[in-house]
PDB file of N, CA and C in Angstrom:
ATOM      1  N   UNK A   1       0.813  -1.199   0.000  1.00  0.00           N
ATOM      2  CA  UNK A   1       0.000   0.000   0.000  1.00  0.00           C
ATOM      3  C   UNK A   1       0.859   1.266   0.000  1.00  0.00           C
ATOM      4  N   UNK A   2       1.771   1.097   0.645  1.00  0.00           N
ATOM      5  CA  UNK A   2       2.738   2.692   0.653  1.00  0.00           C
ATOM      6  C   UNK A   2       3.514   2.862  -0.088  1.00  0.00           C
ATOM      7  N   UNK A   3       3.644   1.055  -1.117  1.00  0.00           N
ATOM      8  CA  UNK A   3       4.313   1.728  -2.225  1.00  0.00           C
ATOM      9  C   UNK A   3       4.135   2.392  -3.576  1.00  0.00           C
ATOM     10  N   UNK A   4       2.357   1.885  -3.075  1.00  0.00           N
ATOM     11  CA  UNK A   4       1.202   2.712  -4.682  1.00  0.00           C
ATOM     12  C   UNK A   4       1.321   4.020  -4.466  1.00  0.00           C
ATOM     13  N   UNK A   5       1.415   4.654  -2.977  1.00  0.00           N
ATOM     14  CA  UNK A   5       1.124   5.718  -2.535  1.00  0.00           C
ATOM     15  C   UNK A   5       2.626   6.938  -3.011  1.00  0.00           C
ATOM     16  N   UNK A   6       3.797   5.947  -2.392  1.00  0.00           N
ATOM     17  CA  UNK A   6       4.925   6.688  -3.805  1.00  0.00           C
ATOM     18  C   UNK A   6       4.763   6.952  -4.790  1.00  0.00           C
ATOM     19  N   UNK A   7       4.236   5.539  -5.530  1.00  0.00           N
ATOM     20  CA  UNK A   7       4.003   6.164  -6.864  1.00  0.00           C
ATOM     21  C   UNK A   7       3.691   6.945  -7.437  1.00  0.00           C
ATOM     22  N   UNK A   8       1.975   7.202  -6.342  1.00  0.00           N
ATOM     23  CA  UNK A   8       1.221   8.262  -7.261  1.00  0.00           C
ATOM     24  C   UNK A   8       1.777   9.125  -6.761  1.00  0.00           C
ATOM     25  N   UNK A   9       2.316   9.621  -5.771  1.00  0.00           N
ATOM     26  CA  UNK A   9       2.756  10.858  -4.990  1.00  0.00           C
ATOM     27  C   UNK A   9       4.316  11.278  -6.284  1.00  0.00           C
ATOM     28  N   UNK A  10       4.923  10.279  -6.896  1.00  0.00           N
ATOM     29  CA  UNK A  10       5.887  10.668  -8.245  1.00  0.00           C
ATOM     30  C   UNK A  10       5.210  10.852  -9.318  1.00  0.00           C
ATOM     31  N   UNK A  11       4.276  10.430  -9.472  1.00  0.00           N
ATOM     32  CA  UNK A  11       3.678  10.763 -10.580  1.00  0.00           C
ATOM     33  C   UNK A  11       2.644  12.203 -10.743  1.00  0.00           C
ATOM     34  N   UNK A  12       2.160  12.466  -9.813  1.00  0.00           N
ATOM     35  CA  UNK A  12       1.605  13.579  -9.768  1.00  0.00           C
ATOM     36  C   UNK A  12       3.129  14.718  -9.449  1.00  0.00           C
ATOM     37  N   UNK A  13       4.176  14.701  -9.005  1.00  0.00           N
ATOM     38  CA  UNK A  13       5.397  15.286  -8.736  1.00  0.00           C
ATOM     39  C   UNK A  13       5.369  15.773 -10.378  1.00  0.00           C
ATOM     40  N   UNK A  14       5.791  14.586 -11.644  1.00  0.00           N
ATOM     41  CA  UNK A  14       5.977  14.532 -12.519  1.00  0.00           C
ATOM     42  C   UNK A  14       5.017  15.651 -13.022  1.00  0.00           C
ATOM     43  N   UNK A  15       3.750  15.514 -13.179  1.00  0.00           N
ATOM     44  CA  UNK A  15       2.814  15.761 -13.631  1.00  0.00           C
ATOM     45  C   UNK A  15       2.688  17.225 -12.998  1.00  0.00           C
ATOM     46  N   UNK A  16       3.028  17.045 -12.691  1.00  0.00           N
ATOM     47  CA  UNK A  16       2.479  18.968 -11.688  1.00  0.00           C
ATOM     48  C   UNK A  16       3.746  19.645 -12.441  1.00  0.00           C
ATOM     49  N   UNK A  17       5.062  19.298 -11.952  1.00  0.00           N
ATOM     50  CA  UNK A  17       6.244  20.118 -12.175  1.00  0.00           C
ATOM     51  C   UNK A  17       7.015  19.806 -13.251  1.00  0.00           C
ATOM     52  N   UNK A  18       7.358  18.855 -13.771  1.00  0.00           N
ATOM     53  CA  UNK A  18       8.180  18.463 -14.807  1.00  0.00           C
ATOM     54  C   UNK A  18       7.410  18.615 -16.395  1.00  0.00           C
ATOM     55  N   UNK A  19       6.154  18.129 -16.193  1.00  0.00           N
ATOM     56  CA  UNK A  19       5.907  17.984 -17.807  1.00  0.00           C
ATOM     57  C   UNK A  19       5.717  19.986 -17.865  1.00  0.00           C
ATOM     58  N   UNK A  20       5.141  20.668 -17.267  1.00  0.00           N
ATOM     59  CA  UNK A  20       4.665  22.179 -17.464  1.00  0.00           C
ATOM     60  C   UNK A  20       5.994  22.262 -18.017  1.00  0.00           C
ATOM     61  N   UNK A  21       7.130  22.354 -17.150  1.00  0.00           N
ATOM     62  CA  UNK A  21       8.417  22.865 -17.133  1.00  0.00           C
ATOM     63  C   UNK A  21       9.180  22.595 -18.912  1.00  0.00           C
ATOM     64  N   UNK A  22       8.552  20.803 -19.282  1.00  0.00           N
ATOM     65  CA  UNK A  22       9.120  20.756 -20.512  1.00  0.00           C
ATOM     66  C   UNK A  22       8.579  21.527 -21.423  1.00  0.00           C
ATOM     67  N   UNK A  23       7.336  21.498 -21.360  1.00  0.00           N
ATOM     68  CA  UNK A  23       6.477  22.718 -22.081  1.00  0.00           C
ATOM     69  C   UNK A  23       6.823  23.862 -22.877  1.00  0.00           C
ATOM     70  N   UNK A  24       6.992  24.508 -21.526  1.00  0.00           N
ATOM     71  CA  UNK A  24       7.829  25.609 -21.140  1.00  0.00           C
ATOM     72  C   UNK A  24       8.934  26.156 -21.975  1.00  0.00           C
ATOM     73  N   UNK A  25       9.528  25.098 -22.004  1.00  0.00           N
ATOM     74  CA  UNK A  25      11.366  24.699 -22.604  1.00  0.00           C
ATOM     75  C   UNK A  25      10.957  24.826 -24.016  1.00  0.00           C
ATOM     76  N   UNK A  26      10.099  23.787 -24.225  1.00  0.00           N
ATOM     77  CA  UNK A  26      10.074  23.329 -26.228  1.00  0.00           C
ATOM     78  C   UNK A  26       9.144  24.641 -26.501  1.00  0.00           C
ATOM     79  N   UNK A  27       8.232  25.735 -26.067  1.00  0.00           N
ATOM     80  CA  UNK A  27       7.742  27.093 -26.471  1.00  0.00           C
ATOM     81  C   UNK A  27       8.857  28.076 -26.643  1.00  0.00           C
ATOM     82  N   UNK A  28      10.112  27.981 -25.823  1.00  0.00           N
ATOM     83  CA  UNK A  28      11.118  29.281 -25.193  1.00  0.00           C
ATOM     84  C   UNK A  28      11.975  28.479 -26.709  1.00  0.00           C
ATOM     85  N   UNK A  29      12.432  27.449 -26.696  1.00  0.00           N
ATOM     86  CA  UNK A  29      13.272  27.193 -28.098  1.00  0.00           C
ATOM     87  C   UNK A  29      12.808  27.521 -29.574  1.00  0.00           C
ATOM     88  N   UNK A  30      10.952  27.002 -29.569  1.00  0.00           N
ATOM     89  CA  UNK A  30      10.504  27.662 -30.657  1.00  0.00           C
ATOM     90  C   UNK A  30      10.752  29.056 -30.945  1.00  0.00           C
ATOM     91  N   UNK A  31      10.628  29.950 -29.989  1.00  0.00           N
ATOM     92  CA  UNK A  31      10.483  31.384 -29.800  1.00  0.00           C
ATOM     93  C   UNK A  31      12.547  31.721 -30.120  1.00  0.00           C
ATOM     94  N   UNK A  32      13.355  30.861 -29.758  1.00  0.00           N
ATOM     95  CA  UNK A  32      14.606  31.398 -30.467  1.00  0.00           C
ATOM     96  C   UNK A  32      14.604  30.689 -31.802  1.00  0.00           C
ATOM     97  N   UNK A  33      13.917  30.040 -32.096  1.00  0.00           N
ATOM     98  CA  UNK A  33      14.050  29.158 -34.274  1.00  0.00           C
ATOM     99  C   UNK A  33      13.819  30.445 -34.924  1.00  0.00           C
ATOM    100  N   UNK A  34      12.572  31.124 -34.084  1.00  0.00           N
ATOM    101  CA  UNK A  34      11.613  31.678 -35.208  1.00  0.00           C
ATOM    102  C   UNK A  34      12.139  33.470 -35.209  1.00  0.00           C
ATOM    103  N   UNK A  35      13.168  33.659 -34.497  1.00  0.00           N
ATOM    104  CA  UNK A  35      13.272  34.933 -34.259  1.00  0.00           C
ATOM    105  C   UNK A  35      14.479  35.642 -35.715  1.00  0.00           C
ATOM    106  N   UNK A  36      13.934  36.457 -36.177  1.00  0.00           N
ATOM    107  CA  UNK A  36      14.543  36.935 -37.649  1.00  0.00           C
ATOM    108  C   UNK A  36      15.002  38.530 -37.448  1.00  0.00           C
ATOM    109  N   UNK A  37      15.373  39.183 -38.371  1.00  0.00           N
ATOM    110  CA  UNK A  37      15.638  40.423 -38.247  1.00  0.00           C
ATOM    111  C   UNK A  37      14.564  41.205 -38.216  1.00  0.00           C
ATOM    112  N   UNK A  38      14.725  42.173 -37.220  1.00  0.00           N
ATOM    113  CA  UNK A  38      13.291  43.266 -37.289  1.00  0.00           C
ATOM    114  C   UNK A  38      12.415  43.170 -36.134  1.00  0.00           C
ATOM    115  N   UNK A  39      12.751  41.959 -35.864  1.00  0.00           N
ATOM    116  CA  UNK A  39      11.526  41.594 -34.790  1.00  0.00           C
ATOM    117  C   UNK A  39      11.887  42.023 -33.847  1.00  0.00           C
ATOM    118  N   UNK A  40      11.071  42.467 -32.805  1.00  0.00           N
ATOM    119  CA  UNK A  40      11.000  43.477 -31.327  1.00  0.00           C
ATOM    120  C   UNK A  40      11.099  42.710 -30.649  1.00  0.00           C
ATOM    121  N   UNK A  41      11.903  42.831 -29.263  1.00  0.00           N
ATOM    122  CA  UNK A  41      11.823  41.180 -28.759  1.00  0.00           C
ATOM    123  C   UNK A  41      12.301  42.214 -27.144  1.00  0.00           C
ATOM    124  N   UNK A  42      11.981  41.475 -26.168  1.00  0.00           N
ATOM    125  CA  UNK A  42      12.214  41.566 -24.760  1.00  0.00           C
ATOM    126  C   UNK A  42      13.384  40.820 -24.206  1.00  0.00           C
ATOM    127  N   UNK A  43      14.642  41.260 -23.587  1.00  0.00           N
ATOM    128  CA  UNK A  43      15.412  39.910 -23.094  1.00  0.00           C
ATOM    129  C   UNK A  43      14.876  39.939 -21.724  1.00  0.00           C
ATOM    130  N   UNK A  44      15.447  39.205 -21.207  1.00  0.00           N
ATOM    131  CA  UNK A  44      15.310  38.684 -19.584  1.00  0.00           C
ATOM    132  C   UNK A  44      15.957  39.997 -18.736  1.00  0.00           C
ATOM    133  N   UNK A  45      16.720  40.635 -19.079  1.00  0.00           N
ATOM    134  CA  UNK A  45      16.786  41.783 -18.229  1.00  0.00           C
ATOM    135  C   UNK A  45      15.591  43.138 -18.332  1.00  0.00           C
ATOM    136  N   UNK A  46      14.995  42.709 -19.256  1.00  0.00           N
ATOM    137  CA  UNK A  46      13.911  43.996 -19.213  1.00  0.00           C
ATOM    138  C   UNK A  46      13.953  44.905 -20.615  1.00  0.00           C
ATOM    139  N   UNK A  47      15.239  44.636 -21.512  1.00  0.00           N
ATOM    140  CA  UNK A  47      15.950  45.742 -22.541  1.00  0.00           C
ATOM    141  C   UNK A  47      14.951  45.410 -23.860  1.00  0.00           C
ATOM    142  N   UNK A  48      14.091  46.207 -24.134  1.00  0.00           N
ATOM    143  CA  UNK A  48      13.524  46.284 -25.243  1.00  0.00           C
ATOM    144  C   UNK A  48      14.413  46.399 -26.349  1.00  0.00           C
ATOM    145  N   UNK A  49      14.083  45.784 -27.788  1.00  0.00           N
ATOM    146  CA  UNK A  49      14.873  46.294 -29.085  1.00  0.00           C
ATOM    147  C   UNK A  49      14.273  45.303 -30.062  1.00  0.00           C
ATOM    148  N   UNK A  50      14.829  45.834 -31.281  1.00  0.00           N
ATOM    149  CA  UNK A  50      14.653  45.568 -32.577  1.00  0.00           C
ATOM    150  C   UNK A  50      16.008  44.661 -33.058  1.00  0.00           C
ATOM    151  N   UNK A  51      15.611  43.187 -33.323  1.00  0.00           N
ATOM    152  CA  UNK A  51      16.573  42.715 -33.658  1.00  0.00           C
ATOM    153  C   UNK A  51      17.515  43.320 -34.822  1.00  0.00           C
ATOM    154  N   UNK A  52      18.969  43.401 -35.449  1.00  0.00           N
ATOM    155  CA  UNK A  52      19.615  44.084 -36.452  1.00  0.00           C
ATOM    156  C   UNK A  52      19.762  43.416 -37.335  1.00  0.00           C
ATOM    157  N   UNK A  53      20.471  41.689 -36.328  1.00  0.00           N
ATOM    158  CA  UNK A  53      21.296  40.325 -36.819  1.00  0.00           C
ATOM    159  C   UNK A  53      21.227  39.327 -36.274  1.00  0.00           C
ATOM    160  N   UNK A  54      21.509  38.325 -36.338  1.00  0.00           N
ATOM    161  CA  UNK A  54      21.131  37.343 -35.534  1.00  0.00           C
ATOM    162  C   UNK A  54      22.433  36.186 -35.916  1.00  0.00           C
ATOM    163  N   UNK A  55      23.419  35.744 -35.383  1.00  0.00           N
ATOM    164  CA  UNK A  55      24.639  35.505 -35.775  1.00  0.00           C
ATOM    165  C   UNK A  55      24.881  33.770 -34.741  1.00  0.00           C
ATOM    166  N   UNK A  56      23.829  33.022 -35.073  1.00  0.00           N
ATOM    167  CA  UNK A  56      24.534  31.660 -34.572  1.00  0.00           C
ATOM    168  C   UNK A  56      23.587  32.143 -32.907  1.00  0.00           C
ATOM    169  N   UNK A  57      24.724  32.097 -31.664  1.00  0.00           N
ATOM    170  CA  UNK A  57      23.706  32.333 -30.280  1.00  0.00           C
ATOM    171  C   UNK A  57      24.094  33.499 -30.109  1.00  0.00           C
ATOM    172  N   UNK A  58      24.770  34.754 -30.803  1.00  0.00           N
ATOM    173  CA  UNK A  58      24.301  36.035 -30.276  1.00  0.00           C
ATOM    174  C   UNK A  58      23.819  36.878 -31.386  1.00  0.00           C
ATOM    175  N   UNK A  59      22.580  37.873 -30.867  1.00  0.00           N
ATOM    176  CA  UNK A  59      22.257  38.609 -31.473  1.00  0.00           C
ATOM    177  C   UNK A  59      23.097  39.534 -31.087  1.00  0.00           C
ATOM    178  N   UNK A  60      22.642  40.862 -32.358  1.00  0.00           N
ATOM    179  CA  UNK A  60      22.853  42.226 -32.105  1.00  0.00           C
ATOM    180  C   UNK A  60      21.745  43.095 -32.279  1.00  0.00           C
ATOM    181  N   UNK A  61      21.083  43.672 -30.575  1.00  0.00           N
ATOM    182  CA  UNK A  61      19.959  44.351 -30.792  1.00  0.00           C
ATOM    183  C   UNK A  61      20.060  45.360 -30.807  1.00  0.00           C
ATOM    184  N   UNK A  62      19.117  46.128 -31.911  1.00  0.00           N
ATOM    185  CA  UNK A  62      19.515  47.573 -31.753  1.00  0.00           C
ATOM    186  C   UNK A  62      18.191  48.640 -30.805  1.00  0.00           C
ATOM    187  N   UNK A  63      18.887  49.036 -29.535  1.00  0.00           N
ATOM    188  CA  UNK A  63      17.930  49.558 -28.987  1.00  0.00           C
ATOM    189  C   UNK A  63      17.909  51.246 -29.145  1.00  0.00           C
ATOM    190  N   UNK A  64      18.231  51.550 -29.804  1.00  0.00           N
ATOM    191  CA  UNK A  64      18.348  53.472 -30.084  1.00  0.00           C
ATOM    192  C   UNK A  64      18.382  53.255 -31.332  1.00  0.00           C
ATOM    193  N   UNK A  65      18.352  54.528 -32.288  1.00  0.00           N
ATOM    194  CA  UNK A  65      19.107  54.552 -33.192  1.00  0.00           C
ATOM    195  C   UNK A  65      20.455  54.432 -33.216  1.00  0.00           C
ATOM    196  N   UNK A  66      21.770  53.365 -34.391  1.00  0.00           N
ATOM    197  CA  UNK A  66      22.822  53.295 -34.584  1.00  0.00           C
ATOM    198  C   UNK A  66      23.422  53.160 -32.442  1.00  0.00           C
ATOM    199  N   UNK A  67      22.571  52.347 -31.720  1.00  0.00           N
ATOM    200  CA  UNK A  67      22.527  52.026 -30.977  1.00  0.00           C
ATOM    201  C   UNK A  67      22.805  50.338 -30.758  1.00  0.00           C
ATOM    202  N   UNK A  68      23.344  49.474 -30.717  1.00  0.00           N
ATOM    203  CA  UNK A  68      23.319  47.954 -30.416  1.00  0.00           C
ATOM    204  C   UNK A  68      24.241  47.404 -29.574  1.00  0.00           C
ATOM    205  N   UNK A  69      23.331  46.388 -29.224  1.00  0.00           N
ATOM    206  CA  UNK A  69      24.052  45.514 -27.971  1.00  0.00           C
ATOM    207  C   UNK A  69      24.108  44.305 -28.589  1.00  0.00           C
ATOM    208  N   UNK A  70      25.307  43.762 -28.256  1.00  0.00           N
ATOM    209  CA  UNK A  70      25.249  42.393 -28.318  1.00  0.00           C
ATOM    210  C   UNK A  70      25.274  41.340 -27.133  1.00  0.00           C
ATOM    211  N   UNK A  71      23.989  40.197 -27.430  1.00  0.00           N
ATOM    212  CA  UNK A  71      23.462  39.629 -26.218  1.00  0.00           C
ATOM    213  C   UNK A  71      23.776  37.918 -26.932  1.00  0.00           C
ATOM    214  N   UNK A  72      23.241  37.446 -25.914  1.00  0.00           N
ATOM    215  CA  UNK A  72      22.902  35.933 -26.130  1.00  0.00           C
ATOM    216  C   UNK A  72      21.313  35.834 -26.380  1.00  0.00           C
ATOM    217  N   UNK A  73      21.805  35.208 -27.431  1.00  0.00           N
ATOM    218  CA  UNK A  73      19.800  34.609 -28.355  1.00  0.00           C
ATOM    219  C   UNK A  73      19.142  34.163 -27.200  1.00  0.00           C
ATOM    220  N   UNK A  74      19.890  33.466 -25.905  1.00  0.00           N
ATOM    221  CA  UNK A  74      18.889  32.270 -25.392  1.00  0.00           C
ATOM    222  C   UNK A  74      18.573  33.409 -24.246  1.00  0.00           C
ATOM    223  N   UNK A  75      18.737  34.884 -23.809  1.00  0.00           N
ATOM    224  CA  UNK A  75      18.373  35.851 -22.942  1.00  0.00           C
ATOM    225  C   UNK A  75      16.974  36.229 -23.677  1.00  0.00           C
ATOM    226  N   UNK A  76      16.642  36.129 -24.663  1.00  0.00           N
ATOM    227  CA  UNK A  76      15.209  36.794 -25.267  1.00  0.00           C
ATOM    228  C   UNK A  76      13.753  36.026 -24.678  1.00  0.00           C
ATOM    229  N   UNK A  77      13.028  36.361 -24.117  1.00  0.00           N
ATOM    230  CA  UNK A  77      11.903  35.965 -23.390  1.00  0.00           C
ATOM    231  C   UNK A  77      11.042  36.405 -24.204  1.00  0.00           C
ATOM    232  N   UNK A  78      10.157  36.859 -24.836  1.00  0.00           N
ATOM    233  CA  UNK A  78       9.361  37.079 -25.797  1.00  0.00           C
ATOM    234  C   UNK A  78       9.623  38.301 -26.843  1.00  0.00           C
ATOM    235  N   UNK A  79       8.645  37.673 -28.305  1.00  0.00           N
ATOM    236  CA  UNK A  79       8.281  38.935 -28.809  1.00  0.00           C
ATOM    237  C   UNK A  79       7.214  39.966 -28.408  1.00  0.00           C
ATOM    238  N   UNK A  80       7.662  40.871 -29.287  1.00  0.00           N
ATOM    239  CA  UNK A  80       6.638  42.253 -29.058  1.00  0.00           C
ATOM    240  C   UNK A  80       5.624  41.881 -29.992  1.00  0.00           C
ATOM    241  N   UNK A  81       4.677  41.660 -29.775  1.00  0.00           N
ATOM    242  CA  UNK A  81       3.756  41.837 -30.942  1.00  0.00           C
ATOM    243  C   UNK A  81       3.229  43.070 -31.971  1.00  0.00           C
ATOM    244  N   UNK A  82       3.456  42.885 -33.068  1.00  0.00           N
ATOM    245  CA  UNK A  82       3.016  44.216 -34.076  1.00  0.00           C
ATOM    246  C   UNK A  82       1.756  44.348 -33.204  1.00  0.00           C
ATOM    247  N   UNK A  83       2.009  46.403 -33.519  1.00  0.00           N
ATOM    248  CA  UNK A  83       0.458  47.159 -32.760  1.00  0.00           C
ATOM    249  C   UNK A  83       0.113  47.583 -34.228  1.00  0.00           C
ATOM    250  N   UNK A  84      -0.747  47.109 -34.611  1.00  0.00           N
ATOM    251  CA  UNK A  84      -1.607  47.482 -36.124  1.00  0.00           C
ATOM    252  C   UNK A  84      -2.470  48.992 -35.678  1.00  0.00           C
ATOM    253  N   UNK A  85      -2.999  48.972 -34.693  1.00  0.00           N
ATOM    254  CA  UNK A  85      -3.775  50.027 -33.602  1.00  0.00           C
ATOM    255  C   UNK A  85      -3.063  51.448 -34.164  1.00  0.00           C
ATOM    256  N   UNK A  86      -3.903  52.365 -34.819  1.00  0.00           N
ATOM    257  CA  UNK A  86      -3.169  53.614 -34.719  1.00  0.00           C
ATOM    258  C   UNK A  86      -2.781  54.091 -33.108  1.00  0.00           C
ATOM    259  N   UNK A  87      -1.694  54.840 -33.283  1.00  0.00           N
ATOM    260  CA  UNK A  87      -1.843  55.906 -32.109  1.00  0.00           C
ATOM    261  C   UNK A  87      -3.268  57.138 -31.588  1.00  0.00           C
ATOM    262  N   UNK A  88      -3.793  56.824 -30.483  1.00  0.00           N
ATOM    263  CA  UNK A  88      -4.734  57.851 -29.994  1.00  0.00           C
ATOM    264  C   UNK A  88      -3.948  58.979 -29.559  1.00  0.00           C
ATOM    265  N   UNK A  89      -4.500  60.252 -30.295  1.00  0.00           N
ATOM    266  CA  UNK A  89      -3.694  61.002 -29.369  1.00  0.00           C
ATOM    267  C   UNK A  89      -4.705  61.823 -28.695  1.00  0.00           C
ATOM    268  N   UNK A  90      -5.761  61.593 -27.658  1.00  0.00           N
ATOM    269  CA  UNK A  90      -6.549  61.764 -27.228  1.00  0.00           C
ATOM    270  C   UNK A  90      -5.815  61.506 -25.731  1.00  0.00           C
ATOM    271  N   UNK A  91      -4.755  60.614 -25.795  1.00  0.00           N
ATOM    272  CA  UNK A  91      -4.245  60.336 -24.287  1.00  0.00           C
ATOM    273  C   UNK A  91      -3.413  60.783 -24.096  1.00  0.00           C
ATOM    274  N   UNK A  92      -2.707  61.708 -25.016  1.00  0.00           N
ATOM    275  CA  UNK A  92      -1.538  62.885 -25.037  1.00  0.00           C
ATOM    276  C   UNK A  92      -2.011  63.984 -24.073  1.00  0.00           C
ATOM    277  N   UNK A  93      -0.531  63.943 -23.163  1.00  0.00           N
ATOM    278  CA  UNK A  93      -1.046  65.268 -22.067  1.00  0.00           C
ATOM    279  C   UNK A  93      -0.223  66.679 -22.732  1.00  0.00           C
ATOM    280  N   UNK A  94      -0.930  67.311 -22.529  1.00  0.00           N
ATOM    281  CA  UNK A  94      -0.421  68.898 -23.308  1.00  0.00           C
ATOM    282  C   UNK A  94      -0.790  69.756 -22.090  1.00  0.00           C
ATOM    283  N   UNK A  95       0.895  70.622 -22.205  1.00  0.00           N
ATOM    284  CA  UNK A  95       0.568  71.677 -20.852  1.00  0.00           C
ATOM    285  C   UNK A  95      -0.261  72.885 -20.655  1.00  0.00           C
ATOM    286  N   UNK A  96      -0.707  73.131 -22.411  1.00  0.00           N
ATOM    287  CA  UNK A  96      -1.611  73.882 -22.374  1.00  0.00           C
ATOM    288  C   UNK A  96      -3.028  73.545 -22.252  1.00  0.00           C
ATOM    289  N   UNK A  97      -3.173  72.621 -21.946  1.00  0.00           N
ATOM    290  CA  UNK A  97      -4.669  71.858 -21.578  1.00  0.00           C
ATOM    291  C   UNK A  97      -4.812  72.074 -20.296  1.00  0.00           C
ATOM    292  N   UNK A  98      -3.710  72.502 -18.949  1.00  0.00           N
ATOM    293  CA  UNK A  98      -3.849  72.347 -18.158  1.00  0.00           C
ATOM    294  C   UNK A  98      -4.534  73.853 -17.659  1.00  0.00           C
ATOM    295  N   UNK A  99      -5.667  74.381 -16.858  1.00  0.00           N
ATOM    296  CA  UNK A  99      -5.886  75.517 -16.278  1.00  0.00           C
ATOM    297  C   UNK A  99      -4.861  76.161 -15.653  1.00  0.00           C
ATOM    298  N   UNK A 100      -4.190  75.911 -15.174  1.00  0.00           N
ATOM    299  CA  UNK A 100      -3.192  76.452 -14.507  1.00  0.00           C
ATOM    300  C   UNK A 100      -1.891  76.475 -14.661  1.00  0.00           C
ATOM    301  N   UNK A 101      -1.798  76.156 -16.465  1.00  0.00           N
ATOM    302  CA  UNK A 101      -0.641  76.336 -16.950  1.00  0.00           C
ATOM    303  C   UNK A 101      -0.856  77.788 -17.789  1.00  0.00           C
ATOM    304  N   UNK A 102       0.622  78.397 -17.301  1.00  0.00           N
ATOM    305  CA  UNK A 102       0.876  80.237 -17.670  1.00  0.00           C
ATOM    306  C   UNK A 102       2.068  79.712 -18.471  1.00  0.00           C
ATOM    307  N   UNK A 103       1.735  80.231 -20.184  1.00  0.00           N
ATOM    308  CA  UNK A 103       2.854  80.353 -20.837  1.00  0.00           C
ATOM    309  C   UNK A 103       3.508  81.157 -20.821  1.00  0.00           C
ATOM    310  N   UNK A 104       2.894  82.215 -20.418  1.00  0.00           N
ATOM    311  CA  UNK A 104       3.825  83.633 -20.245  1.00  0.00           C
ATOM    312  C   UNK A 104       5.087  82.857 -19.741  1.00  0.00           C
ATOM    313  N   UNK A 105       5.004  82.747 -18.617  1.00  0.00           N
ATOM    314  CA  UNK A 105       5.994  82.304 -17.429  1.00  0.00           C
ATOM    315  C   UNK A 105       6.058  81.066 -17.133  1.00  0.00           C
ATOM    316  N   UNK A 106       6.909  79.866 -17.769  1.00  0.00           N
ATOM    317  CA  UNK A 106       7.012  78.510 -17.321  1.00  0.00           C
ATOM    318  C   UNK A 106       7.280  78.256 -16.061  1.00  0.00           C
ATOM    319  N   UNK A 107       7.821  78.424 -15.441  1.00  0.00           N
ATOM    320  CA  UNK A 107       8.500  78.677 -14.089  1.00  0.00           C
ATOM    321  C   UNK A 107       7.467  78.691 -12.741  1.00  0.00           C
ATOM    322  N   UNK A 108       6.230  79.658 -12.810  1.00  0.00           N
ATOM    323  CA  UNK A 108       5.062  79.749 -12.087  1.00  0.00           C
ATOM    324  C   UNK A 108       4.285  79.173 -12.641  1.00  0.00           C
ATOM    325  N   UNK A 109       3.453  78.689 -11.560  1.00  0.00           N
ATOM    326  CA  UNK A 109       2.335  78.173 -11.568  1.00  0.00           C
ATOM    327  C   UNK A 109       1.014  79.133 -11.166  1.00  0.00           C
ATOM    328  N   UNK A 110       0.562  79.628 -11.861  1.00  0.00           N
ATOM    329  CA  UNK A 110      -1.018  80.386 -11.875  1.00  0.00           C
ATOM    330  C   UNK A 110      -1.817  79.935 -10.172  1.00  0.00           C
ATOM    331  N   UNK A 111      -1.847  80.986  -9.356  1.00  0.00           N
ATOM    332  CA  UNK A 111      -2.506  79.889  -7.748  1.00  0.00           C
ATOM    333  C   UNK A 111      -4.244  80.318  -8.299  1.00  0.00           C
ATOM    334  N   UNK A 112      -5.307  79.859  -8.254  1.00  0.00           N
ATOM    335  CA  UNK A 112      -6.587  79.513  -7.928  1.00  0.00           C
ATOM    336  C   UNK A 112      -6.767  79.281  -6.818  1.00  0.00           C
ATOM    337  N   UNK A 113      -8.196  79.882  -6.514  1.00  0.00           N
ATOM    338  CA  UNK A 113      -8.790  79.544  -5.234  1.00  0.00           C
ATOM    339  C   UNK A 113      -9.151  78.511  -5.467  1.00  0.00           C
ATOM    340  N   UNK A 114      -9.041  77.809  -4.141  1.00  0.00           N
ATOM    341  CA  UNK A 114      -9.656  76.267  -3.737  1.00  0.00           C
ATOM    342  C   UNK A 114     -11.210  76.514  -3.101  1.00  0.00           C
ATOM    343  N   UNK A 115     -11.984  75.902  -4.825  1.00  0.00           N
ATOM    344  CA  UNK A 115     -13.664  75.932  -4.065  1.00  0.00           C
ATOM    345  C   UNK A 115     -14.334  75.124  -3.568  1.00  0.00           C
ATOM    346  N   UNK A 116     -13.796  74.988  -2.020  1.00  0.00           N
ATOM    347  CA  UNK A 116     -14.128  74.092  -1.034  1.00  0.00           C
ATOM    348  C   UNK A 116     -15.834  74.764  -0.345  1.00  0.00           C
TER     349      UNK A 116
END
């Protein structure tokens, strides 16, 4: 009896942690096959960029203009996905939108009474 109870207690081990994990692995390798020039990609430190080259296991990303780093392919954690979405610029803040922005004078701030 306690040795069915190993079992299943390895097999659910298996099943919980190992197969996700291979998963995991064979998605993160697809994601370095398929990665080409151009593509926007995230590494594991956080550094956004636009791939330039892609040279065997290191890229060269270019994150500025005439800007590039060279990394290891297997640091890239996802792509960026194309935004087809125009830009809104409805969510653009402009300082002249603000009441209490004085172009005269950048420096001050215009005081208003508080209508409490």
């Amino acid at each position: 009896m306690q040795v069915v109870i190993l079992f299943v207690m390895l097999g659910a081990l298996y099943a919980f942690m190992i197969v996700p994990q291979q998963r995991k692995m064979k998605a993160h390798q697809a994601l370095l096959r398929s990665l080409e020039e151009g593509d926007v990609v995230v590494t594991s430190s956080g550094i956004f960029g636009a791939i330039a080259e892609v040279e065997g296991d290191v890229i060269w990303l270019e994150v500025a203009p005439e800007v590039e780093l060279k990394i290891m392919k297997s640091s890239v954690t996802e792509k960026v996905p194309d935004s087809d979405a125009s830009d809104d610029d409805d969510d653009d803040i402009d300082a002249s939108d603000d009441e209490n922005y004085n172009d005269e004078n950048d420096d001050e701030l215009v005081e208003t009474e508080d209508e409490s």
